[in-house]
Protein backbone atom coordinates (compact mmCIF):
# COMPACT_ATOMS: atom_id res chain seq x y z
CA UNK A 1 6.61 12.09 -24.90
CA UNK A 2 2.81 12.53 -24.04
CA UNK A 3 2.56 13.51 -20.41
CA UNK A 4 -0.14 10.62 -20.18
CA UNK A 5 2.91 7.86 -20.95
CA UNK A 6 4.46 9.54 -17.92
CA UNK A 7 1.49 9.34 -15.72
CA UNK A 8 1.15 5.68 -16.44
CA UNK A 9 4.38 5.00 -15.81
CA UNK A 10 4.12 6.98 -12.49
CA UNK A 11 1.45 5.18 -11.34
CA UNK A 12 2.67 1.34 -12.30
CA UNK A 13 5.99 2.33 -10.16
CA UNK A 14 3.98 3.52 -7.38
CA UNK A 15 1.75 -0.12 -7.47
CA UNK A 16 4.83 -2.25 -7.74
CA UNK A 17 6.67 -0.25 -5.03
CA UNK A 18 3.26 -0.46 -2.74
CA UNK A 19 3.41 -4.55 -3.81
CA UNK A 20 6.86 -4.93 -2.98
CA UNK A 21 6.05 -3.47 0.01
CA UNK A 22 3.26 -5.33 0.86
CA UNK A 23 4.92 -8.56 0.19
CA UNK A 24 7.63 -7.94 2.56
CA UNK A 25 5.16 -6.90 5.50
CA UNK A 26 4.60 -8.99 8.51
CA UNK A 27 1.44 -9.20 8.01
CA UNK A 28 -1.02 -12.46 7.25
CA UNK A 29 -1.50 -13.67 3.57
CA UNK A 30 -5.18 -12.84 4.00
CA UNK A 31 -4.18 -9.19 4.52
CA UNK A 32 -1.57 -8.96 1.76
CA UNK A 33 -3.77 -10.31 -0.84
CA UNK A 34 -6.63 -7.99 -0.15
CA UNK A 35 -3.97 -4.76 0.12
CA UNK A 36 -2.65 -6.22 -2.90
CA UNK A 37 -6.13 -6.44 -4.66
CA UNK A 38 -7.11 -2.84 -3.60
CA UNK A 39 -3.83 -1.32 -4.96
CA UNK A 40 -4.75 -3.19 -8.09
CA UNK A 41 -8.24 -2.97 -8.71
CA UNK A 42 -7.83 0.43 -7.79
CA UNK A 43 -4.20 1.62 -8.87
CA UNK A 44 -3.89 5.76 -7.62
CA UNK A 45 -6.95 5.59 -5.11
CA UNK A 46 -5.27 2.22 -3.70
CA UNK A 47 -1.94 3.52 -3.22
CA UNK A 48 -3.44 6.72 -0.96
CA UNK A 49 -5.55 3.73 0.89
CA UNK A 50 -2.71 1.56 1.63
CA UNK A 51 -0.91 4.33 3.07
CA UNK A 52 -3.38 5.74 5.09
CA UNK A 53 -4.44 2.23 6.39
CA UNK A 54 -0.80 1.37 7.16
CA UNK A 55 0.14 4.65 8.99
CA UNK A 56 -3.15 3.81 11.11
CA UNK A 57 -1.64 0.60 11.37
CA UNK A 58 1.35 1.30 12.81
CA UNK A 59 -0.42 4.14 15.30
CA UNK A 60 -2.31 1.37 16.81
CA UNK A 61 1.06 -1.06 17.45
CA UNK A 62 2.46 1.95 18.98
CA UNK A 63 0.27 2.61 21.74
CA UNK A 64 -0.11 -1.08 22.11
CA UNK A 65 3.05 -1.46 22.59
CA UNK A 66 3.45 1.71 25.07
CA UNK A 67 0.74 0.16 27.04
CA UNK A 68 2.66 -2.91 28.57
């Protein structure tokens, strides 16, 4: 097969794996429908975005949470 087919492929797993993701978060539905837009307006730059978005994410909650 054409390493393009495999590419594609690559990068639909990688959206519906960010999606699932996404879905199952704890996070409003505002912010899961605009994640959800970016990963698929934008399918390999959205996927690095999510992820760097959600580790800052979870940075933040830890000192937060450290605070108290």
């Amino acid at each position: 097969m054409n390493i393009t087919i495999w590419l594609i492929v690559l990068v639909f797993l990688l959206d519906f794996a960010v999606i699932w993701n996404i879905i199952q978060s704890k996070h409003t539905r505002r912010h899961k429908v605009l994640s959800a837009l970016v990963v698929i307006l934008f399918p390999i730059i959205g996927v690095s975005i999510y992820h760097l978005v959600a580790i800052k994410c979870k940075k933040i909650n830890h000192y937060k949470t450290h605070e108290l």
